[in-house]
Protein backbone atom coordinates (compact mmCIF):
# COMPACT_ATOMS: atom_id res chain seq x y z
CA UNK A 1 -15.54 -5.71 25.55
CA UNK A 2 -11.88 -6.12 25.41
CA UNK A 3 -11.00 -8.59 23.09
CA UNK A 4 -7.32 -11.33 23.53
CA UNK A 5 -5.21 -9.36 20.52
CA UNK A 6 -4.96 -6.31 19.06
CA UNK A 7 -3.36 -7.45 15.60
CA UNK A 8 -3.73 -11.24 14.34
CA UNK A 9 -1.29 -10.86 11.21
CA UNK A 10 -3.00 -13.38 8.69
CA UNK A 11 -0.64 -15.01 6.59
CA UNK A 12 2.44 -15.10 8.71
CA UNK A 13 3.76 -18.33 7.40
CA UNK A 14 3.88 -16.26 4.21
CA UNK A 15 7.12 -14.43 3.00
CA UNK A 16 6.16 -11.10 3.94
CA UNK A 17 3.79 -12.22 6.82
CA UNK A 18 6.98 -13.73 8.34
CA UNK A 19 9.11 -10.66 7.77
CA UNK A 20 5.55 -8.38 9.65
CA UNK A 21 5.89 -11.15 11.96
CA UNK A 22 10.32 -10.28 12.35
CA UNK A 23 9.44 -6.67 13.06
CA UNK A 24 6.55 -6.61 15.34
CA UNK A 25 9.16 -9.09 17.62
CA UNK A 26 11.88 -6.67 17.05
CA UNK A 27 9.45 -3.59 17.74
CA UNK A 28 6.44 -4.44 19.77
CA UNK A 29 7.80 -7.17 22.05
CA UNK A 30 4.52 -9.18 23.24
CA UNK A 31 3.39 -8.00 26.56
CA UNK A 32 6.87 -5.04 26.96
CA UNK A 33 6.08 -2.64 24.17
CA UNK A 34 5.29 1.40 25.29
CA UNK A 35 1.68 0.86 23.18
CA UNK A 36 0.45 -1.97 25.00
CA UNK A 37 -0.14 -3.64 21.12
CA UNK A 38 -0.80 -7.49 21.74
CA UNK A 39 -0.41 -9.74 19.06
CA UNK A 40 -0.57 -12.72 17.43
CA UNK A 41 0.91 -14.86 14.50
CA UNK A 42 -2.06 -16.20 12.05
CA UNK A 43 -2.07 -18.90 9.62
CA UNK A 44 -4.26 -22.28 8.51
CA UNK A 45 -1.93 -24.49 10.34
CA UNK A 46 -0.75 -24.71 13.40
CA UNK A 47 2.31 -26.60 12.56
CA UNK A 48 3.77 -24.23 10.54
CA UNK A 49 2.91 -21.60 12.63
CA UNK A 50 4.77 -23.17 15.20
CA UNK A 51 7.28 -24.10 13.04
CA UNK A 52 7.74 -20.23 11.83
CA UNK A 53 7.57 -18.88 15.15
CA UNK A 54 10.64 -21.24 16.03
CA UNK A 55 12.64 -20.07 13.12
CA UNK A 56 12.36 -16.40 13.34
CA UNK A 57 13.57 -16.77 17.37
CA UNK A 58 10.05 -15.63 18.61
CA UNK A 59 9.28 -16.45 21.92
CA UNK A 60 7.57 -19.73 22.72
CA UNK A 61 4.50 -17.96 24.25
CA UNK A 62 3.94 -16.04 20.71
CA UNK A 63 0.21 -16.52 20.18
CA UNK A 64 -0.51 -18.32 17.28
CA UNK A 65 -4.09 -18.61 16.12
CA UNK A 66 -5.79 -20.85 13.45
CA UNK A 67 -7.45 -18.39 10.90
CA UNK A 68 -8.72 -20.58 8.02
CA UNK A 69 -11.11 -17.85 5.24
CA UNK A 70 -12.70 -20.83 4.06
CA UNK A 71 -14.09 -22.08 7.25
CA UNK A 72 -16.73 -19.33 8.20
CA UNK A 73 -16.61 -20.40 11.91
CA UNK A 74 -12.60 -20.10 11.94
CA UNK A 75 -13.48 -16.69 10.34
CA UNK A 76 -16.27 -15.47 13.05
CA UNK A 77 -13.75 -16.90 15.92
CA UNK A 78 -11.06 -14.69 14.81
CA UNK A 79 -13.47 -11.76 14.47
CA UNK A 80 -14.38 -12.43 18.59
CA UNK A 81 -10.50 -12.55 18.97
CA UNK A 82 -8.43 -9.17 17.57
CA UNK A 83 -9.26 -5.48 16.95
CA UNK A 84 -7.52 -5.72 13.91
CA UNK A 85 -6.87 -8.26 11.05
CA UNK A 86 -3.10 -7.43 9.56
CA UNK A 87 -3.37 -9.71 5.97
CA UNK A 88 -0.43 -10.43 3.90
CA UNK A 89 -3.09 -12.78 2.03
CA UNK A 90 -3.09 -12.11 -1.67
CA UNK A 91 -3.86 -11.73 -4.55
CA UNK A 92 -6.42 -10.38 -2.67
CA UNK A 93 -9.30 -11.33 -5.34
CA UNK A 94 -8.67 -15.12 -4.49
CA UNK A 95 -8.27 -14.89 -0.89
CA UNK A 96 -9.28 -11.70 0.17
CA UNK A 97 -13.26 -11.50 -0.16
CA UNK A 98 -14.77 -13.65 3.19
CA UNK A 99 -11.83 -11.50 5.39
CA UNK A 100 -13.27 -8.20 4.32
CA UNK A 101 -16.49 -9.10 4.78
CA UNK A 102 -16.28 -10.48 7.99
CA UNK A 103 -14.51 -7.36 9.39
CA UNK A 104 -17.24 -4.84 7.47
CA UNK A 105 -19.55 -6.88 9.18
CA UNK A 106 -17.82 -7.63 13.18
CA UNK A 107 -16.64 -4.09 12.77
CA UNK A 108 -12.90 -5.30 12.82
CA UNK A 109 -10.31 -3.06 11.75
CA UNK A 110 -8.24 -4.40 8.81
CA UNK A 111 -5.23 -3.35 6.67
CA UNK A 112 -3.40 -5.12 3.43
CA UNK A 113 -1.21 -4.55 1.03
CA UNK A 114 -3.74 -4.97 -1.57
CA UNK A 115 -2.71 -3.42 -5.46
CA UNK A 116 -5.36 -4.71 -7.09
CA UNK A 117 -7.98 -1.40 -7.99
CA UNK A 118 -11.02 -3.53 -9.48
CA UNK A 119 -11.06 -5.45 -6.15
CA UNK A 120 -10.88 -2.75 -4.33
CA UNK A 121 -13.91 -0.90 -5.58
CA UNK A 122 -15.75 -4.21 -5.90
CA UNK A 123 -14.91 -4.55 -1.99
CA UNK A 124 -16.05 -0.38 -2.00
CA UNK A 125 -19.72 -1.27 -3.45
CA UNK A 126 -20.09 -4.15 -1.42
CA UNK A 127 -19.19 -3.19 1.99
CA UNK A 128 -18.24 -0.35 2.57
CA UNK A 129 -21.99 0.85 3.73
CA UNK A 130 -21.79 -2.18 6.51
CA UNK A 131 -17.99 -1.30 7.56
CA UNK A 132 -19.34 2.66 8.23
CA UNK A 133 -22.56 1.12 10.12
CA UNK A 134 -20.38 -1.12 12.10
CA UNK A 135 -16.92 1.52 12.31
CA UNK A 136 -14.44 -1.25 10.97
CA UNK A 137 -11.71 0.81 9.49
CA UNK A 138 -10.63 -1.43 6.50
CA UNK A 139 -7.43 0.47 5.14
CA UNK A 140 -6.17 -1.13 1.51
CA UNK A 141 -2.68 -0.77 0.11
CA UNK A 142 -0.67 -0.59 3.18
CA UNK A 143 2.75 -1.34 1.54
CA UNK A 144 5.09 0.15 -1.22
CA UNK A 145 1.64 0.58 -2.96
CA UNK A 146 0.86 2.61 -1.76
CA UNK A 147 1.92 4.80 1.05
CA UNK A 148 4.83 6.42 -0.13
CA UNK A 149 3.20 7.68 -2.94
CA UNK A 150 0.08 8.25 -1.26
CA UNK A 151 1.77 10.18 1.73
CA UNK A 152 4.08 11.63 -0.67
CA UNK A 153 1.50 13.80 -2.23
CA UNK A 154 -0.33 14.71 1.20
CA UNK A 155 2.80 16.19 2.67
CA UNK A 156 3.40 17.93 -0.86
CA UNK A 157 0.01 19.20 -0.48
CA UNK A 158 0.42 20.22 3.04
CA UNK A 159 3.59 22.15 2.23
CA UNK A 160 2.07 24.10 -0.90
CA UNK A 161 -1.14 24.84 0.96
CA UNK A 162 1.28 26.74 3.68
CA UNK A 163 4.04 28.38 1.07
CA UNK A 164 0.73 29.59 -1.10
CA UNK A 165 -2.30 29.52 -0.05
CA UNK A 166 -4.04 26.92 -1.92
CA UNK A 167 -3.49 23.00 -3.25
CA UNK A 168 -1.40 22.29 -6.19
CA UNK A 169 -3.34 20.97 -9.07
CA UNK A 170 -0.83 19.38 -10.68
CA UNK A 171 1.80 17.24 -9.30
CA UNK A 172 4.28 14.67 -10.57
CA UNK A 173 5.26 11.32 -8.87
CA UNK A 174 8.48 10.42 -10.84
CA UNK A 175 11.19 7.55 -8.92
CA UNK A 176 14.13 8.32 -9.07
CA UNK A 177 16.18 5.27 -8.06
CA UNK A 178 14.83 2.03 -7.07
CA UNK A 179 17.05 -1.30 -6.31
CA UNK A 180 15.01 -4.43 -5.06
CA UNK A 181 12.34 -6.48 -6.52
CA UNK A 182 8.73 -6.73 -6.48
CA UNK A 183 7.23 -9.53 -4.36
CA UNK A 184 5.53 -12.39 -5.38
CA UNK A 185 2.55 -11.47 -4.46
CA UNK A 186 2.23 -8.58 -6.82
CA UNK A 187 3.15 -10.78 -9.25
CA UNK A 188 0.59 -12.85 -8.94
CA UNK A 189 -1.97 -10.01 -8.68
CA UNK A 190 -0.82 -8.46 -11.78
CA UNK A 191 -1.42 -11.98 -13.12
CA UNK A 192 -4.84 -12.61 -11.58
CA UNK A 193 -6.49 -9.21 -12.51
CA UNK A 194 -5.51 -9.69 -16.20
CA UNK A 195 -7.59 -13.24 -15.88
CA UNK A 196 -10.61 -11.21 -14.50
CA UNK A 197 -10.09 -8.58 -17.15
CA UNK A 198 -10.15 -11.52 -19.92
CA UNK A 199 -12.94 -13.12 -18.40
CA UNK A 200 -15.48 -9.85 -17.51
CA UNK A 201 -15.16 -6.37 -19.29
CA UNK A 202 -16.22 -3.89 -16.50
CA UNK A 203 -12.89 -4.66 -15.12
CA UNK A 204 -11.12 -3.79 -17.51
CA UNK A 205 -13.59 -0.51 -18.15
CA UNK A 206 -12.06 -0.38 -13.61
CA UNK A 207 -8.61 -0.21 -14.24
CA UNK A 208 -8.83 1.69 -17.30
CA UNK A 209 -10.78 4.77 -15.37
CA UNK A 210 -8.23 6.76 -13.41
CA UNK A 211 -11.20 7.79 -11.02
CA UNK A 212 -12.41 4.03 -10.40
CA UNK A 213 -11.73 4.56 -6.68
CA UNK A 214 -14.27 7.45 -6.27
CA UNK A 215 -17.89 5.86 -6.98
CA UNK A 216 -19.75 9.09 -7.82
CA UNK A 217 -17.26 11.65 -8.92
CA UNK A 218 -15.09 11.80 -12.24
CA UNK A 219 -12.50 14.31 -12.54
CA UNK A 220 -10.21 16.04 -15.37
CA UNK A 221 -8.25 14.08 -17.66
CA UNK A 222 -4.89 12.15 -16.58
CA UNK A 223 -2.10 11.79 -17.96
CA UNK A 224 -1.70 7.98 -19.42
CA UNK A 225 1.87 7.70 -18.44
CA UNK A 226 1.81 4.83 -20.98
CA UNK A 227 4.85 5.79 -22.84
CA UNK A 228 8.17 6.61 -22.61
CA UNK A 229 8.71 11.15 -23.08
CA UNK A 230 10.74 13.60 -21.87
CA UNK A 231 9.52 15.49 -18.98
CA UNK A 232 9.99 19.17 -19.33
CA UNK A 233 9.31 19.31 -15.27
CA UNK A 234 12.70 17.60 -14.91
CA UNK A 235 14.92 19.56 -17.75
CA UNK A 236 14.95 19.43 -21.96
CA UNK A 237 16.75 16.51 -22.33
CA UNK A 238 15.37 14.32 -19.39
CA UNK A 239 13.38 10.66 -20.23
CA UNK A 240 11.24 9.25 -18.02
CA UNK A 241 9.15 5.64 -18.50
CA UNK A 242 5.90 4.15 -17.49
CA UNK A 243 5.94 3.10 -13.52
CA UNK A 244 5.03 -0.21 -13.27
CA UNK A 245 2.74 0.70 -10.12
CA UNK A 246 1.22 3.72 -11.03
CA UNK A 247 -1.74 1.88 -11.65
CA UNK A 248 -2.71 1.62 -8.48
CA UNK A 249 -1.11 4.37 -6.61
CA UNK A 250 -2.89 7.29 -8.94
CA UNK A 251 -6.34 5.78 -8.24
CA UNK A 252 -5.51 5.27 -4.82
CA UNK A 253 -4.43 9.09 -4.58
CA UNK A 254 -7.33 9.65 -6.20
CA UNK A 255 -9.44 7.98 -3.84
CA UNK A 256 -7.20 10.02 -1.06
CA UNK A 257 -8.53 13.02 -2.39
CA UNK A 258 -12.19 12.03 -2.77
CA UNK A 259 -12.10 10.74 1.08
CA UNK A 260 -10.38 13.74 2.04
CA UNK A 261 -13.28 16.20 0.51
CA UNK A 262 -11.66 17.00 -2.23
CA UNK A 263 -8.54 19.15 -0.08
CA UNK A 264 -6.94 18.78 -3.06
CA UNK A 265 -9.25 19.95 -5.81
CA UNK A 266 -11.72 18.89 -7.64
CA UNK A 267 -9.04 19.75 -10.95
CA UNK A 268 -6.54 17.71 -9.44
CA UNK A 269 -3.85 16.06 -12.00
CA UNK A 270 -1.12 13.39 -11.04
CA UNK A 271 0.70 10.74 -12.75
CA UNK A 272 3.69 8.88 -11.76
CA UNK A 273 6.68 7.81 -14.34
CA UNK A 274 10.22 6.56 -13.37
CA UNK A 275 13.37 8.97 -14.53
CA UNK A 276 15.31 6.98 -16.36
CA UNK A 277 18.15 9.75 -16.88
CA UNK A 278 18.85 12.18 -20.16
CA UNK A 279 19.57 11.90 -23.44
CA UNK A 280 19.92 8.81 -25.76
CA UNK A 281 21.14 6.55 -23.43
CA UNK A 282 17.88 7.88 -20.99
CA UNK A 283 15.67 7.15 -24.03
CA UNK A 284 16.99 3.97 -24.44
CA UNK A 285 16.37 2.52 -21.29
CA UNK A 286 13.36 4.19 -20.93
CA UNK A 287 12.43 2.49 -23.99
CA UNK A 288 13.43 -0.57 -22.34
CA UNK A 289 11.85 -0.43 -19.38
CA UNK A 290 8.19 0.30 -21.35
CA UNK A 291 8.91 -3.11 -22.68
CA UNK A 292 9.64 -5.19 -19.77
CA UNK A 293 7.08 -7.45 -18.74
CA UNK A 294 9.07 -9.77 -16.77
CA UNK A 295 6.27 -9.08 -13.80
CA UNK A 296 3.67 -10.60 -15.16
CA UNK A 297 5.74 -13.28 -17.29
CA UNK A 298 6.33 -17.22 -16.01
CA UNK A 299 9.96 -16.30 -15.17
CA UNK A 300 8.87 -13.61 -12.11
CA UNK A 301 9.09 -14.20 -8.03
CA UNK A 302 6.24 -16.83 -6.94
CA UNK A 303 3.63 -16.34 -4.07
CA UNK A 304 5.65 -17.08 -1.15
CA UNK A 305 9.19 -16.73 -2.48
CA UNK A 306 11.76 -13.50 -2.40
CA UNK A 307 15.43 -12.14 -2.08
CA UNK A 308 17.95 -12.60 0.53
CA UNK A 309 18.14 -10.99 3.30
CA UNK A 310 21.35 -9.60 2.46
CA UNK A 311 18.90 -8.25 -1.00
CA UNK A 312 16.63 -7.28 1.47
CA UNK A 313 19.14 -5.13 3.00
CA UNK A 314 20.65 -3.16 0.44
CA UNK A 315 18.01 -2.19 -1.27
CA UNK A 316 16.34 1.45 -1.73
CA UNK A 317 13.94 3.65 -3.17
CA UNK A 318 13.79 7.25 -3.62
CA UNK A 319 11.21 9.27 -4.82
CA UNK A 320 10.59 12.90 -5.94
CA UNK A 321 7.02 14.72 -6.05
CA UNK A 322 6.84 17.91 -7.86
CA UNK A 323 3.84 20.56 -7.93
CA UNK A 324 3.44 23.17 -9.09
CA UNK A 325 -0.07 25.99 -10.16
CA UNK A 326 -0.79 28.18 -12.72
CA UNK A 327 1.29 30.78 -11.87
CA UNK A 328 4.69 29.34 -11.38
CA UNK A 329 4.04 28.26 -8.15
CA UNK A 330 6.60 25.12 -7.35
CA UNK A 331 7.06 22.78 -4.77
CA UNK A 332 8.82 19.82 -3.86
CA UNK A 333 8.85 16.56 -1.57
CA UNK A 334 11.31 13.06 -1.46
CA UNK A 335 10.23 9.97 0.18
CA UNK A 336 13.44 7.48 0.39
CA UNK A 337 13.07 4.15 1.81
CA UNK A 338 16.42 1.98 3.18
CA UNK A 339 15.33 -1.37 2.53
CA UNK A 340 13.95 -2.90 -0.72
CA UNK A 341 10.52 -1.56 -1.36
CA UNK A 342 8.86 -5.04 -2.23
CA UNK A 343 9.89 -6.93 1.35
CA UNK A 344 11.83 -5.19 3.52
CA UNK A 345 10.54 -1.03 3.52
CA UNK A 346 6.80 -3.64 3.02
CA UNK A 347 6.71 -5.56 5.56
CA UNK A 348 7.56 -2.55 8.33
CA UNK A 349 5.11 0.03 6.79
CA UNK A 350 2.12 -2.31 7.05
CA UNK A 351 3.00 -3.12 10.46
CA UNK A 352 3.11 0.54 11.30
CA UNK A 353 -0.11 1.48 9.68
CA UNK A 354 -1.71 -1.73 11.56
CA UNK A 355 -0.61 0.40 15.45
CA UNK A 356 -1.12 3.68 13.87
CA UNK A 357 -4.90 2.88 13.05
CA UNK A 358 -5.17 0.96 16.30
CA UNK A 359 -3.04 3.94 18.86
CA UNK A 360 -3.67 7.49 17.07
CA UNK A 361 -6.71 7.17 14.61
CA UNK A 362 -9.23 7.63 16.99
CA UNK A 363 -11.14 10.28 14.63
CA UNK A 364 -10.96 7.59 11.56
CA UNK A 365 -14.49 6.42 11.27
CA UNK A 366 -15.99 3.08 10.07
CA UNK A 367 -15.41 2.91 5.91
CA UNK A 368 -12.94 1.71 3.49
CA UNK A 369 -9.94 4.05 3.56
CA UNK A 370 -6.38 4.70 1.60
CA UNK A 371 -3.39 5.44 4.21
CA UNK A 372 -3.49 9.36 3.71
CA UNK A 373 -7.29 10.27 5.01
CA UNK A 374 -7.00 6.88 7.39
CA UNK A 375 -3.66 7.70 9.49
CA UNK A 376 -2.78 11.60 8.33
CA UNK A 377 0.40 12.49 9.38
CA UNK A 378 0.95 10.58 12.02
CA UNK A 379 2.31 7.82 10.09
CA UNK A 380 4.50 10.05 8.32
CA UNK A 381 5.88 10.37 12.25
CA UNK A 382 6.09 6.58 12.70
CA UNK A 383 7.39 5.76 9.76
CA UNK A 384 10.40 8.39 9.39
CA UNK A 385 10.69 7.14 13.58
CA UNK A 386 11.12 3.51 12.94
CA UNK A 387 10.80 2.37 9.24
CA UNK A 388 13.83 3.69 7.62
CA UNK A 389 11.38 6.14 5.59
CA UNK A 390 12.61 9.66 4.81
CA UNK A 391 10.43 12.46 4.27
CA UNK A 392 11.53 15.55 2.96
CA UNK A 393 10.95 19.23 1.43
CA UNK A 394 13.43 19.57 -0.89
C-alpha cells in the first residue's frame, strides 16, 4: 500500500526540526527531487506549523501534518501516513517512548538524533523483537552523535582490512578542532539522564558499561577517557582531554560492531578524547576542559534555542581516527564537517540518513540500528555529496 509521505519530520517547529525542514526544501524540493522523497512538516499545532513553513519561504502546498505523541490516535494516523518518522523530539526519554513504539509496532521506519545510551537500550529490550517482526528500521543517533564517529571508524576499518588483511583492534577517536556549540537538546538530555540516574541505579550501572548497547555480549576493557593524559599515539609531549560525547558514540560503535557480527573483533578497543595541543599550555587547557560543565549547568543553550546563522555558518569540526595492531600496523582516517556540528553539519546528516534508509537500504532489515550497519557506505557517499562532510585516508 503506498502510503501520502515518505518522511513526516516530527518536531519541525523545533530549532533543528526547522533547520531539517530548510534543507529538505533546499534539497528535496516536494514533488521535483531525482528520489521521488515526499514529505511533510510535523508538529502539535497547526498554527505554528503554518507559521514556520511561512518563515523559512517553503511553499504554501508544504504538507503539514498534526502529530501529537500524547494522543494515541494522532500517533496511529501518522503511522497510516509516512514510511518514515524523521524526530528532532528530545530528550528522547520524555518524548520519545509512544513514537518508537508505534513505529516497532506499524513497522515505520524511524531515525533521531537520540544521545541518550540508557534509553536507547531500554527502547533495545522493549522493542526491538516487534520492530524485526514488523521490519521498521528504527536508526538512533543520526546527528553529530553519532555518525561521524560511527562512520569514522567503519571506513578506518574498511581501509585496514584492505592495507592488511584483518580489523584493527585498537583505534583512537581524538577531535582535533571543533568551533560551534552543542544544541539544546543535548543539553537537556545530559540533564534528564542524570535525573534518571539519581532516581534508579541500573542506569547509572547503563552508562557506566561501555558494552550497554550489546545485550548479550561484553567485551575487553576500555579505556575511561575520564582524564586529561598525554597520548603517546599523537607524539611525547601531546595532551588530550575527556570528549564530552564519547559517551555515547563508543557504545554506539560498540553496538556498530555487535550489529555488524563482530567485523571488527570481538577484542575491539576505542575511546575518543579531544587534542588539546602539547606541552604546558596543552595540559592546561586540557585540564580545563575536564572541568567544564557548562553543558549540563543552568547557564547552557535551552530546548528550542541556538546560534546564528552566521554561527551556524562558520563553524567546523575535524576529526582524526587512528588504528593501529600488534605489529605496527597503522592507519588513518579524518572526518571534517563545514558547518557547526550541533545545528548546522545536524540538521543535514539526519536528513540524509532519513533518504538513505528510505532509497538505498533495501538489505537493512526490521531492528534497532546505529548509522554504520543501517546505511554502510552509502551515506558516507551522500554525505561527502551534499552535507559538507569530508572523508578521508590520511
Amino acid at each position: 500500500m503506498s502510503k501520502e509521505f515518505d518522511i513526516v519530520i516530527h518536531g519541525a517547529t523545533g530549532f533543528t526540526g526547522r533547520l531539517v525542514a530548510e534543507y529538505m526544501m533546499a534539497r528535496y524540493p516536494n514533488g521535483t527531487n531525482a528520489e521521488g522523497i515526499r514529505w511533510a512538516m510535523g508538529g502539535r499545532s497547526a498554527e505554528k506549523l503554518a507559521a514556520v513553513r511561512d518563515e523559512i519561504g517553503a511553499p504554501k502546498d508544504t504538507p503539514l501534518v498534526v502529530t501529537d505523541t500524547a494522543n494515541p490516535a494522532s500517533l496511529q494516523q501518522l503511522m497510516t501516513r509516512t514510511r518514515l518518522v524523521l524526530t528532532t523530539v528530545g530528550p528522547y526519554q520524555l518524548y520519545g517512548n509512544e513514537m518508537v513504539a508505534a513505529c516497532a509496532v506499524s513497522g515505520v521506519d524511524y531515525v533521531d538524533l537520540c544521545g541518550e545510551p540508557a534509553w536507547m537500550r531500554h527502547m533495545i529490550d522493549a522493542h526491538e523483537a516487534q520492530a524485526k517482526a514488523s521490519g521498521a528500521r528504527i536508526v538512533f543517533s543520526c546527528g553529530f552523535d553519532s555518525v561521524p564517529f560511527d562512520m569514522g571508524v567503519f571506513m578506518l576499518q574498511s581501509e585496514f582490512k584492505t592495507k592488511f588483511g584483518h580489523a584493527a583492534p585498537r583505534i583512537r577517536g581524538r577531535v582535533r578542532k571543533m568551533k560551534g556549540t552543542f544544541s539544546g537538546g543535548t543539553a537537556a538530555s545530559l540533564k534528564a539522564t542524570m535525573a534518571a540516574a539519581g532516581s534508579d541505579p541500573t542506569v547509572l550501572d547503563l552508562l557506566r558499561n561501555p558494552f550497554s548497547l550489546t545485550p548479550g555480549f561484553t567485551g575487553p576493557k576500555q579505556p575511561s577517557g575520564g582524564k586529561p593524559m598525554i597520548d603517546e599515539a599523537l607524539g611525547a609531549d601531546m595532551w588530550v582531554a575527556p570528549f564530552v560525547m564519547a559517551a555515547i558514540n563508543t557504545r554506539n560503535i560498540h553496538r556498530s560492531n555487535f550489529l555488524l557480527n563482530h567485523t571488527y573483533g570481538q577484542d575491539f578497543v576505542y575511546d575518543e578524547m579531544m587534542i588539546t595541543g602539547p606541552g604546558e599550555k596543552g595540559q592546561a587547557i586540557a585540564n580545563h576542559v575536564a572541568n567544564d560543565k557548562s553543558l549540563g549547568g543552568e547557564g547552557g543553550p535551552k530546548p528550542g534555542e541556538g546560534p546564528s546563522k552566521e554561527e551556524r555558518e562558520t563553524g567546523f569540526y575535524d576529526v582524526l581516527f587512528l588504528a593501529e595492531d600488534a605489529q605496527g600496523n597503522k592507519a588513518k582516517v579524518s572526518v571534517k564537517g563545514d558547518k557547526d556540528p550541533g545545528y548546522g553539519s545536524t540538521s543535514k546528516m539526519i536528513a540524509e540518513c532519513a533518504v538513505c534508509l528510505l532509497t538505498q537500504s533495501a538489505e537493512t532489515t526490521g531492528g534497532i540500528w546505529t548509522p554504520a550497519p543501517a546505511l554502510g557506505k552509502d551515506i558516507i557517499t551522500r554525505l561527502q555529496a551534499n552535507a559538507g562532510l569530508t572523508f578521508a585516508v590520511e
